[in-house]
Protein backbone atom coordinates (compact mmCIF):
# COMPACT_ATOMS: atom_id res chain seq x y z
CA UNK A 1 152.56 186.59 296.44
CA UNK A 2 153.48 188.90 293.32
CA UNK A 3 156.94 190.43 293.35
CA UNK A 4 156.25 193.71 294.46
CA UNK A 5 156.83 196.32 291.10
CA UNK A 6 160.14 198.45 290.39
CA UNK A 7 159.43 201.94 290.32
CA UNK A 8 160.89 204.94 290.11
CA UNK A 9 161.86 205.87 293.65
CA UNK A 10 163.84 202.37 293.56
CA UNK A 11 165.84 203.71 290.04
CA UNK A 12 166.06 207.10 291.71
CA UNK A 13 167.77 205.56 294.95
CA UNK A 14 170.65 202.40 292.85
CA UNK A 15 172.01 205.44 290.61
CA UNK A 16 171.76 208.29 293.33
CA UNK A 17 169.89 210.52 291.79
CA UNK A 18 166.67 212.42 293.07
CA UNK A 19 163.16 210.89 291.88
CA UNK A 20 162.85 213.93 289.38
CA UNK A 21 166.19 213.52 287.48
CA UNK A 22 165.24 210.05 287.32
CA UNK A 23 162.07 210.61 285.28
CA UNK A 24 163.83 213.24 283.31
CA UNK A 25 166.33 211.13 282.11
CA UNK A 26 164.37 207.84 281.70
CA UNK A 27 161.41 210.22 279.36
CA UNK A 28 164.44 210.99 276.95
CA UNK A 29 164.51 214.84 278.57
CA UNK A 30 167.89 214.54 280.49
CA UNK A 31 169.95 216.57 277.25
CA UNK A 32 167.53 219.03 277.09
CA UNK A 33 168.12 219.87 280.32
CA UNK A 34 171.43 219.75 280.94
CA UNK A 35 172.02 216.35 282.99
CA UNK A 36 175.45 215.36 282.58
CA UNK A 37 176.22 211.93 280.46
CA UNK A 38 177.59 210.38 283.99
CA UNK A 39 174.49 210.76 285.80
CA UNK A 40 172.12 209.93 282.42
CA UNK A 41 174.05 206.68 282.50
CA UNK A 42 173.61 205.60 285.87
CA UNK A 43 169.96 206.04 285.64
CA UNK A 44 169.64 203.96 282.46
CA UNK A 45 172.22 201.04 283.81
CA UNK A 46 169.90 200.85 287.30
CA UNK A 47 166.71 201.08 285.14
CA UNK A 48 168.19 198.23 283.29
CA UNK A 49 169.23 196.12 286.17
CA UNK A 50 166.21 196.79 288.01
CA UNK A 51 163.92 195.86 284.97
CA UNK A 52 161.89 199.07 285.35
CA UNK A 53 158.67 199.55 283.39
CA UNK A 54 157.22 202.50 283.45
CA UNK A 55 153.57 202.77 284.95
CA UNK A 56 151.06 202.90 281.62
CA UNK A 57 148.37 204.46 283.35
CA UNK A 58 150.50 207.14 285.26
CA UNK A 59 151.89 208.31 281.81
CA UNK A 60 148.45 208.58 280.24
CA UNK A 61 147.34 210.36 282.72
CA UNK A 62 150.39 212.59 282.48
CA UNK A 63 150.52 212.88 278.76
CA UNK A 64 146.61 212.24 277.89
CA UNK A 65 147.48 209.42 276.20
CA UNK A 66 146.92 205.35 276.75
CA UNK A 67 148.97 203.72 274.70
CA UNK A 68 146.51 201.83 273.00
CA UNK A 69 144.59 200.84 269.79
CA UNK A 70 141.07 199.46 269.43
CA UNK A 71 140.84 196.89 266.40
CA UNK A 72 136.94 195.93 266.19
CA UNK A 73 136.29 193.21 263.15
CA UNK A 74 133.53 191.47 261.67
CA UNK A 75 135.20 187.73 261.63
CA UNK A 76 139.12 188.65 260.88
CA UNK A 77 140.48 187.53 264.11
CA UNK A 78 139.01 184.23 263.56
CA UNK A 79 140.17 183.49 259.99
CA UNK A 80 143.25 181.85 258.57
CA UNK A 81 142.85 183.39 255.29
CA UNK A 82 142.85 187.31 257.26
CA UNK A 83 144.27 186.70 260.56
CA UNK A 84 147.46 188.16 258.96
CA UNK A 85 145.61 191.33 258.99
CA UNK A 86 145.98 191.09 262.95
CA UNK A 87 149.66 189.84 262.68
CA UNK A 88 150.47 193.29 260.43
CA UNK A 89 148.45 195.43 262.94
CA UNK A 90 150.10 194.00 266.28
CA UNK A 91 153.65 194.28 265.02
CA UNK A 92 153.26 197.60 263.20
CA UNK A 93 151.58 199.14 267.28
CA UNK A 94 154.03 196.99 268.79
CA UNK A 95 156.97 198.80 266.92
CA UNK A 96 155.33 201.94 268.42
CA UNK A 97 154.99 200.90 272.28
CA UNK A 98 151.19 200.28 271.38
CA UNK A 99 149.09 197.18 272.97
CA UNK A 100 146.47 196.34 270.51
CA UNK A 101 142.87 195.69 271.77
CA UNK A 102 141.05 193.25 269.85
CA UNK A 103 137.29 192.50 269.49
CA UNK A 104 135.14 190.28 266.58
CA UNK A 105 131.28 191.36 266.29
CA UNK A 106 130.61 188.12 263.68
CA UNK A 107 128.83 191.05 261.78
CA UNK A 108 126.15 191.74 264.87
CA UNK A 109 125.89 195.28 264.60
CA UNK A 110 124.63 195.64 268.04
CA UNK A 111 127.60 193.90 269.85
CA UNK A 112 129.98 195.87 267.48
CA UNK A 113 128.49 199.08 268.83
CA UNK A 114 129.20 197.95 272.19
CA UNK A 115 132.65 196.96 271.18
CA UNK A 116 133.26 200.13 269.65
CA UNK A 117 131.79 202.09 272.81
CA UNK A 118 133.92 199.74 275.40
CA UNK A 119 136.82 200.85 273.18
CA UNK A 120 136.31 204.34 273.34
CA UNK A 121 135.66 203.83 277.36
CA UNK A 122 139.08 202.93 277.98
CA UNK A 123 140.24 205.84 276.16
CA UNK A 124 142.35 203.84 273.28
CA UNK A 125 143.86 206.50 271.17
CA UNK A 126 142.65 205.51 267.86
CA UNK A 127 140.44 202.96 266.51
CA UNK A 128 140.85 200.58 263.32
CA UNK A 129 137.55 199.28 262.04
CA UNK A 130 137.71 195.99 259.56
CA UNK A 131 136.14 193.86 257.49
CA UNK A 132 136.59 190.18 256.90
CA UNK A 133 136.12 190.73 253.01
CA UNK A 134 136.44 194.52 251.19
CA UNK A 135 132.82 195.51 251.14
CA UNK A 136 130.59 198.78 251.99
CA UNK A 137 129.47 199.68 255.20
CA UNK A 138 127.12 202.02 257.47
CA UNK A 139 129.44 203.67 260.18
CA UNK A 140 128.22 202.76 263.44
CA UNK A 141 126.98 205.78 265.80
CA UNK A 142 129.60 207.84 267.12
CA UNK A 143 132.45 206.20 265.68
CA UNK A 144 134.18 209.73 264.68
CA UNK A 145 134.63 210.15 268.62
CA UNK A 146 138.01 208.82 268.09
CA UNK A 147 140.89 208.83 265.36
CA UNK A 148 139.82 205.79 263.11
CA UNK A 149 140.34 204.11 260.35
CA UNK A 150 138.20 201.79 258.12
CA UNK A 151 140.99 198.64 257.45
CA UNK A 152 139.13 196.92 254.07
CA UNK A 153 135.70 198.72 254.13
CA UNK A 154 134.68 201.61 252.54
CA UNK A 155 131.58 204.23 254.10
CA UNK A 156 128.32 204.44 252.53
CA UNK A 157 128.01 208.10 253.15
CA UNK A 158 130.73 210.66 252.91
CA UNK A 159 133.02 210.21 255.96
CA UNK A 160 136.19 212.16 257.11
CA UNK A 161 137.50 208.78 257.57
CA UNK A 162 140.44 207.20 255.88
CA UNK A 163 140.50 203.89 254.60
CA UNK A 164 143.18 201.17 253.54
CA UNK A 165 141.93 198.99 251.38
CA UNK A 166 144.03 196.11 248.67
CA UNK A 167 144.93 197.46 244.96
CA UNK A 168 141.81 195.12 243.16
CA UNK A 169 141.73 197.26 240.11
CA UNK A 170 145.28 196.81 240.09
CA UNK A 171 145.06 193.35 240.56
CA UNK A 172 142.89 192.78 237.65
CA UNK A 173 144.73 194.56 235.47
CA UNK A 174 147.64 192.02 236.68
CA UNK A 175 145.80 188.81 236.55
CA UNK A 176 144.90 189.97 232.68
CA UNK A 177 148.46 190.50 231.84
CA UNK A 178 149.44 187.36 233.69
CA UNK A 179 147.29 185.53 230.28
CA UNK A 180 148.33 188.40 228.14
CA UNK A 181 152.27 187.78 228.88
CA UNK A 182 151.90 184.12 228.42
CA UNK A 183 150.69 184.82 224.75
CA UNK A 184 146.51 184.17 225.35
CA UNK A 185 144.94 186.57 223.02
CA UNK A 186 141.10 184.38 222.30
CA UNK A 187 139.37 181.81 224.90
CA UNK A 188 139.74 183.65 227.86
CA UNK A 189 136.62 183.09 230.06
CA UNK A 190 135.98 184.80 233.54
CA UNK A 191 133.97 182.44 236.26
CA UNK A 192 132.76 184.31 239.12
CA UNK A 193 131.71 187.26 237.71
CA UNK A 194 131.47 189.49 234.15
CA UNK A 195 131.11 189.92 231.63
CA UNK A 196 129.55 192.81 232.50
CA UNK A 197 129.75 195.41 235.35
CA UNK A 198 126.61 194.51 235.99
CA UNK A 199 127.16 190.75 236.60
CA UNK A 200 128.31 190.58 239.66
CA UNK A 201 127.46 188.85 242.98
CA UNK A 202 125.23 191.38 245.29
CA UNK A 203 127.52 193.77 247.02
CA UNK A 204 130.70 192.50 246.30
CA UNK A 205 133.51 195.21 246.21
CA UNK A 206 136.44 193.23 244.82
CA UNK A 207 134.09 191.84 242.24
CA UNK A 208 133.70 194.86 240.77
CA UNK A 209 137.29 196.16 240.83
CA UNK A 210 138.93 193.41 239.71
CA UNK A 211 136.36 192.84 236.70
CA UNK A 212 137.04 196.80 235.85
CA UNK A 213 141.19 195.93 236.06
CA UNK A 214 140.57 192.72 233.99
CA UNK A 215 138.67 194.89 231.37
CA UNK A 216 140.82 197.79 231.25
CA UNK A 217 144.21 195.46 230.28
CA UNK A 218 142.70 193.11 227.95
CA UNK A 219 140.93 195.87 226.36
CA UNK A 220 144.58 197.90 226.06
CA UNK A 221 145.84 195.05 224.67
CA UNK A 222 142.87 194.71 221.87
CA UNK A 223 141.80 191.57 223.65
CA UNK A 224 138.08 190.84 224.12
CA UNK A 225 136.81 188.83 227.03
CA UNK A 226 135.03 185.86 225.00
CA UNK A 227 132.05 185.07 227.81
CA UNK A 228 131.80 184.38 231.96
CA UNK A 229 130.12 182.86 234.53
CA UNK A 230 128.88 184.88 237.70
CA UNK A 231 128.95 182.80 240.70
CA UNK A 232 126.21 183.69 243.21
CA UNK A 233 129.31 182.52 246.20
CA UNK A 234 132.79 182.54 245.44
CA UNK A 235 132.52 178.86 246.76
CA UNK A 236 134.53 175.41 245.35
CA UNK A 237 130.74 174.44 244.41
CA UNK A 238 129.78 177.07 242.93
CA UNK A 239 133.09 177.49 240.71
CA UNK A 240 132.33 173.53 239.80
CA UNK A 241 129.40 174.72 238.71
CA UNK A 242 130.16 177.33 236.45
CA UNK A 243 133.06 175.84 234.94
CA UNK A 244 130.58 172.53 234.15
CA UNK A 245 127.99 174.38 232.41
CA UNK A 246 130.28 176.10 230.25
CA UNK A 247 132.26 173.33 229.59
CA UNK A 248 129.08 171.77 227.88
CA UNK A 249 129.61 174.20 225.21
CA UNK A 250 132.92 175.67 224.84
CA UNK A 251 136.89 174.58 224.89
CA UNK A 252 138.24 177.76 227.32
CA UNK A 253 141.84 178.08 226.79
CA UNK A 254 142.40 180.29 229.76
CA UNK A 255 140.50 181.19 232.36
CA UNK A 256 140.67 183.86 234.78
CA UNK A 257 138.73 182.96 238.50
CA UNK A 258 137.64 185.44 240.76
CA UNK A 259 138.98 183.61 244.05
CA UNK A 260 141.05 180.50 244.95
CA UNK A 261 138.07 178.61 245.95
CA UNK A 262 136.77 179.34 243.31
CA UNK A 263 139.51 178.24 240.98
CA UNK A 264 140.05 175.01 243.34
CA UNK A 265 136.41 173.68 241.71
CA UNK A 266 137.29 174.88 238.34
CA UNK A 267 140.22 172.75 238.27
CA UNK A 268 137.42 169.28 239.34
CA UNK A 269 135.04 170.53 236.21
CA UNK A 270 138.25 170.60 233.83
CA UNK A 271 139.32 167.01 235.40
CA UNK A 272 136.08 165.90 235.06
CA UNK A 273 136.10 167.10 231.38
CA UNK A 274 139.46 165.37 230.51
CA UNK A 275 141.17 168.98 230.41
CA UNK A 276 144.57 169.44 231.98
CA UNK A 277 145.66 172.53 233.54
CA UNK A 278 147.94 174.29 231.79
CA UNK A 279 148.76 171.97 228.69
CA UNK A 280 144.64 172.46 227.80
CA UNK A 281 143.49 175.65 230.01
CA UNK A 282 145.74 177.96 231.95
CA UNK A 283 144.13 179.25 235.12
CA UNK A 284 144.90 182.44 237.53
CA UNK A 285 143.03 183.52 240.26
CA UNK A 286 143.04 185.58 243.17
CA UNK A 287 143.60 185.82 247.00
CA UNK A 288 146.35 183.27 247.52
CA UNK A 289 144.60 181.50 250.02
CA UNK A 290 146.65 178.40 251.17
CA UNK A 291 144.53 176.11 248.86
CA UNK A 292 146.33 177.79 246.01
CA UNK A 293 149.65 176.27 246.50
CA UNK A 294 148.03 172.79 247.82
CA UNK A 295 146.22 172.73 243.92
CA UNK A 296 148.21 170.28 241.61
CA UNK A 297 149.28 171.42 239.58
CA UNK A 298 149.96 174.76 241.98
CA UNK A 299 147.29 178.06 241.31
CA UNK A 300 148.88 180.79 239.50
CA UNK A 301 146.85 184.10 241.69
CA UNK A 302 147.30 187.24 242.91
CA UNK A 303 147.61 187.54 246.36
CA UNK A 304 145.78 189.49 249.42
CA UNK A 305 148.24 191.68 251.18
CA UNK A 306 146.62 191.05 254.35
CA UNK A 307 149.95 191.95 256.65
CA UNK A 308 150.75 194.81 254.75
CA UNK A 309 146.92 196.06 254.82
CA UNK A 310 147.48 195.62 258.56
CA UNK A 311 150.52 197.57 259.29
CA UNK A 312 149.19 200.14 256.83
CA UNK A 313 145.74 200.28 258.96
CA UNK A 314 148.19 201.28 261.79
CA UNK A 315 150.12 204.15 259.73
CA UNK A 316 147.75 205.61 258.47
CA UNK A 317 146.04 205.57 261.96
CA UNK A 318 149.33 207.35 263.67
CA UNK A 319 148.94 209.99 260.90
CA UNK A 320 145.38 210.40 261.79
CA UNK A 321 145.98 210.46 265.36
CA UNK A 322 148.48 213.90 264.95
CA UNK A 323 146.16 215.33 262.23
CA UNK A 324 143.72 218.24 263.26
CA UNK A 325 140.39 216.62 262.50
CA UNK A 326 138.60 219.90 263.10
CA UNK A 327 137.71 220.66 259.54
CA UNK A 328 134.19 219.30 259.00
CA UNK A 329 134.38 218.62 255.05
CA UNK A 330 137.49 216.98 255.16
CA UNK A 331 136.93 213.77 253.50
CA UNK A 332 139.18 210.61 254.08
CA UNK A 333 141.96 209.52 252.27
CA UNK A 334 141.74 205.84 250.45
CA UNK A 335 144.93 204.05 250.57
CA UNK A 336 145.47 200.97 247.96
CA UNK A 337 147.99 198.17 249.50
CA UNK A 338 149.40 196.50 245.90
CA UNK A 339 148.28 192.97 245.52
CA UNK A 340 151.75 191.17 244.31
CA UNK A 341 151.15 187.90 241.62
CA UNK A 342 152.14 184.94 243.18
CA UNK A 343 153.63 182.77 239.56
CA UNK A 344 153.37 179.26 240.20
CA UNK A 345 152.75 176.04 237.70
CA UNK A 346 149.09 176.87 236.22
CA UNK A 347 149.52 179.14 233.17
CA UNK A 348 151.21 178.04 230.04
CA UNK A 349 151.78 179.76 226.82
CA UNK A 350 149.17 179.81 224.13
CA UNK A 351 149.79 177.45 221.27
CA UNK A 352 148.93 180.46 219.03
CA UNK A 353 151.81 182.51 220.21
CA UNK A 354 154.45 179.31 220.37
CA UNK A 355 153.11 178.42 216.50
CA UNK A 356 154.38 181.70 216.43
CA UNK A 357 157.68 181.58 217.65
C-alpha cells in the first residue's frame, strides 16, 4: 500500500497554523499579507520536514494553469544526433516547474494530429512543434488553439507563430571564413550542394542557407567558388560519390561539405585517391555529429546547437504564453540559435599563403 500523500491540512496542523495561512505562505503570499516571519517559518520548516508537494491538478484548477508543455516531433526523440533538442527543452521547463510531454509522429501526419489534439486535451499550456531536420511545413489543423512554437521548422503559409530555428546563413558564412582564415583563396569545391541556388537537394532548408552564407563570405572576400557537387542525400555514399567523380578531373585544395556524413565519405574518395587531409585538401563541414570527431584525422565543422535550440524553443514559448495573441495579423517572430565552429585537425593553411609568408 502507497504512503498515503502530505497535504496541506497535515502542514497546517506541525506549524500551528490554520489551513489558509498555510497556503498563503507556502504560494509566496504570506508578506503581502502581513504574516509575521515566525509563523512564515514554521510553515516552510513543516512543509520541509513533511516533504509536501503541492497538488498539480488542484493548482490548475485554481490558477487555470497545468503546468505543462506538449513537445510533438517528427523523429527527434529518437535520434542521437537531435535528442539534445529534448535534453535543452526538459531542463529549460524543468527550471520553470514545467513537466514536459513528449510525443514522435515518424512524420505520419495523421498520428501527429492526434498527438497534437491529445496535447491540447490535457490542457498543456503551450505547445512546441519540431522537426528532426530544419525544413518547411503545413501547420496541422487547429494548432493555433494553444501558445506554440515551431522548434526547427518554418510555416508554409503566413502564421502568427514563432519559430527557433539554427543561424545556417551564419554558419556558412563561418565555414567560408574557416578556408578563408587558413589562407585558401582558389580550389575550393562545395559537395552536397551549389554552385548555384538552384542546386540543391529537393526541399532542403539548410541547403539553401548555408550555400547563401558560403557565397556571401567568399564573395566579400573576392573569392570565387571554383565548382560543386549536389548530393541527392547528405549520405557517406553519396559524399563518396561526389568527391570520386570530381576527383577524376580536378586536384581540390579545400573543400567545404554540406554535413558530417557527408564529409566522412569525402575523406574514403580522397584516401582512395592518395590525397591526405589537410597536407593535400583541407575539409570543413557541418553539424558536428559524433562521426566528426571519430574522423582521423578529426572533421573541422560547424556545429548544430541542438540544446540551445531546445531551451530557446522553451523561452520563446514562456514569452508566447504571456503575450496577447489576439491580434490576427501578427506574424511570428524567427529566432536564429548561432551555430559555433568546432576547430579540430582537418584544415591546413594554403601553400599559396605560407609561400607567402
Amino acid at each position: 500500500m502507497s504512503p498515503r500523500r502530505v497535504t496541506l491540512a497535515d502542514v497546517a496542523k506541525a506549524a500551528g497554523v490554520s489551513r489558509t495561512t498555510a497556503s498563503l505562505v507556502l504560494s509566496g503570499r504570506g508578506r503581502e499579507l502581513r504574516i509575521s516571519h515566525d509563523v512564515e517559518q514554521r510553515v516552510l520548516k513543516a512543509a520541509e520536514e513533511l516533504q509536501y508537494r503541492p497538488n498539480i491538478v488542484s493548482v490548475g484548477l485554481r490558477t487555470g494553469t497545468s503546468r505543462t508543455i506538449g513537445f510533438v516531433s517528427d523523429t527527434v526523440a529518437t535520434s542521437r544526433l537531435a535528442g539534445d533538442m529534448i535534453k535543452g527543452a526538459l531542463e529549460a521547463a524543468r527550471d520553470r516547474g514545467f513537466m514536459l510531454f513528449i510525443g514522435e509522429t515518424e512524420g505520419d501526419a495523421a498520428l501527429e494530429g492526434l498527438l497534437l489534439q491529445a496535447m491540447q486535451d490535457r490542457q498543456v499550456d503551450g505547445l512546441i512543434l519540431a522537426s528532426m531536420f530544419t525544413r518547411t511545413i503545413k501547420l496541422p489543423k487547429g494548432i493555433t488553439a494553444a501558445p506554440t512554437v515551431l522548434l526547427n521548422a518554418l510555416s508554409k503559409q503566413p502564421t502568427p507563430l514563432p519559430a527557433v530555428l539554427p543561424d545556417e546563413v551564419e554558419a556558412g558564412r563561418s565555414a567560408a571564413r574557416v578556408l578563408l582564415d587558413a589562407g585558401h583563396r582558389d580550389g575550393i569545391y562545395l559537395i552536397g550542394a551549389g554552385p548555384s541556388l538552384r542546386d540543391v537537394p529537393s526541399g532542403s532548408v539548410a541547403a539553401v542557407e548555408r550555400l547563401v552564407g558560403i557565397r556571401e563570405a567568399l564573395g566579400e572576400a573576392g573569392v570565387k567558388v571554383a565548382g560543386a557537387r549536389v548530393c541527392p542525400d547528405w549520405q557517406p555514399e553519396y559524399g563518396l560519390a561526389a568527391a570520386q567523380d570530381l576527383l577524376r578531373t580536378t586536384r581540390p585544395r579545400a573543400l567545404i561539405c554540406f554535413n558530417d556524413r557527408i564529409a566522412m565519405g569525402v575523406y574514403q574518395a580522397l584516401d582512395d585517391f592518395g590525397l591526405k587531409v589537410p597536407a593535400d585538401v583541407s575539409v570543413v563541414s557541418f553539424d558536428d555529429h559524433p562521426i566528426a570527431s571519430w574522423m582521423r584525422p578529426k572533421l573541422t565543422t560547424v556545429a548544430l546547437p541542438h540544446y540551445e535550440l531546445g531551451r530557446k524553443a522553451v523561452d520563446v514559448l514562456f514569452t508566447e504564453i504571456d503575450r496577447d495573441r489576439s491580434d490576427p495579423d501578427r506574424v511570428g517572430e524567427v529566432h536564429r540559435v548561432p551555430m559555433p565552429v568546432r576547430s579540430r585537425d582537418s584544415v591546413a593553411p594554403s601553400a599559396t599563403a605560407e609561400s607567402l609568408d
